[in-house]
Protein backbone atom coordinates (compact mmCIF):
# COMPACT_ATOMS: atom_id res chain seq x y z
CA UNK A 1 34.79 -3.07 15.23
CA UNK A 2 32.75 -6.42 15.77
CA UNK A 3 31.73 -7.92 12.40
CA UNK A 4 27.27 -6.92 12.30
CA UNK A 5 25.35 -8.58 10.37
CA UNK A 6 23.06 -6.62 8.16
CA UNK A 7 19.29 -8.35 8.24
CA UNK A 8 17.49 -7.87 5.52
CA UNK A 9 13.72 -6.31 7.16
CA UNK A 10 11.16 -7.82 4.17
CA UNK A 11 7.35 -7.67 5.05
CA UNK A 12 5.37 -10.70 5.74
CA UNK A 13 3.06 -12.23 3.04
CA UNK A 14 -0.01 -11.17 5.27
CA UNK A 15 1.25 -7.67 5.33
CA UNK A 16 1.14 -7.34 2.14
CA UNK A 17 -1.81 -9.04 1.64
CA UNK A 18 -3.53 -6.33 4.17
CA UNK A 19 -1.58 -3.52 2.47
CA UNK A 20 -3.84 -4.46 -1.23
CA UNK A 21 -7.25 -4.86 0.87
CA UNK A 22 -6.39 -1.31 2.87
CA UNK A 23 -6.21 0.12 -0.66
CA UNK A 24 -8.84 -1.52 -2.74
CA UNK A 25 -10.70 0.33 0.54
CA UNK A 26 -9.32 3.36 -0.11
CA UNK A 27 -10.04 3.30 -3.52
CA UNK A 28 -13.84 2.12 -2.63
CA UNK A 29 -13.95 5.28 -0.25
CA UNK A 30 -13.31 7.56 -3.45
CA UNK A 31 -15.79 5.55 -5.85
CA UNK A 32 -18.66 6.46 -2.82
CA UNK A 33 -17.68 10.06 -2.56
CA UNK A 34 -18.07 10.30 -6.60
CA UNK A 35 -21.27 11.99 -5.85
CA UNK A 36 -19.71 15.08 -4.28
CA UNK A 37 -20.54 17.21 -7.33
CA UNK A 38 -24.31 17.20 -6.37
CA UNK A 39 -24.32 17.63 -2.62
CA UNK A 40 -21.46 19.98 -1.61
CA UNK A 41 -20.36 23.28 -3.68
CA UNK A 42 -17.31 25.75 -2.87
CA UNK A 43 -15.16 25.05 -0.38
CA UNK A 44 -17.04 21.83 0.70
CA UNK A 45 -16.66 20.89 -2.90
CA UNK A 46 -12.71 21.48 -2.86
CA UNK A 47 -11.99 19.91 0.37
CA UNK A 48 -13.81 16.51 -0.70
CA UNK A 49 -12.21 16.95 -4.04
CA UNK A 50 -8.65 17.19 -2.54
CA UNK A 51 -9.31 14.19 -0.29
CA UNK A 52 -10.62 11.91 -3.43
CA UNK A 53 -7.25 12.95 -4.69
CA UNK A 54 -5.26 12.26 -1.57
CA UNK A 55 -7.04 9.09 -1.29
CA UNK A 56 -6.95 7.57 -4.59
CA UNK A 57 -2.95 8.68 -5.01
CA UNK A 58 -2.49 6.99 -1.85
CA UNK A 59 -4.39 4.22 -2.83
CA UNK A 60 -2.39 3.25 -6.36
CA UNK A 61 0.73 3.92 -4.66
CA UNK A 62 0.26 1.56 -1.95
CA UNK A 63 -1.45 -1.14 -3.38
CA UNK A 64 0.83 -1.04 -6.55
CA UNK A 65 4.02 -1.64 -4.46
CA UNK A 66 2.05 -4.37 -2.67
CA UNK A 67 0.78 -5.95 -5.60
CA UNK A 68 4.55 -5.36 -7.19
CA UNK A 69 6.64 -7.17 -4.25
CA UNK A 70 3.76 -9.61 -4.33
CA UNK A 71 4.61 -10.49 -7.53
CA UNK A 72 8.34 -10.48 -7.13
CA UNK A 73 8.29 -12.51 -4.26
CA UNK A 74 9.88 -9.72 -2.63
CA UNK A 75 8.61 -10.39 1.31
CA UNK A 76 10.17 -12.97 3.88
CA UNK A 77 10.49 -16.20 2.94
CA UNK A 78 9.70 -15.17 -0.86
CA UNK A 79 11.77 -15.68 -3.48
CA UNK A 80 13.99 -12.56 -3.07
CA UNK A 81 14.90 -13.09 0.74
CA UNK A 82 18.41 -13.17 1.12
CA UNK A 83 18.25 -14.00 5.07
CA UNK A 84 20.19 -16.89 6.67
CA UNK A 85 17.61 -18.02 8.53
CA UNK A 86 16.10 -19.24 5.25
CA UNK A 87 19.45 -20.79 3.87
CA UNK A 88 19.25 -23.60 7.42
C-alpha cells in the first residue's frame, strides 16, 4: 500500500463569506413573509408557516457555522489549516 496523503478540504474565505450573505437572505425572506397571518388562512397559512420555519432553521444553522469557522480561522489558509502547501 503506497503511503496517501490525507488533504485536509477547508472552504475558502469567500465561501464562507457567501455562506453568511445566503443566510442573512434567508433570514430576510422570513422577516417579509411575517405578514402571512393576514393574507393566507388554512392550509395556505401552514404551508408558509412551515417554510418560515424551514427557512429560518436553515438560516441560523448555516450562517452560525459560517460565522463560527469564520471566527476560528477554520478555512484555507486560516489559522487552523494544517495543509503543506501552507508550511512552503
Amino acid at each position: 500500500m503506497q503511503n496517501e496523503q490525507v488533504t485536509n478540504k477547508l472552504p475558502s474565505k469567500m465561501s464562507l463569506i457567501v455562506r453568511v450573505m445566503v443566510s442573512c437572505y434567508l433570514i430576510y425572506t422570513v422577516y417579509s413573509l411575517g405578514d402571512v397571518w393576514n393574507r393566507y388562512s388554512g392550509g395556505e397559512l401552514i404551508l408558509y408557516l412551515i417554510i418560515m420555519v424551514v427557512f429560518g432553521l436553515a438560516a441560523c444553522i448555516m450562517g452560525g457555522l459560517a460565522i463560527r469557522d469564520l471566527i476560528t480561522g477554520k478555512y484555507f489558509a486560516g489559522a487552523l489549516d494544517n495543509s503543506d502547501m501552507m508550511k512552503k
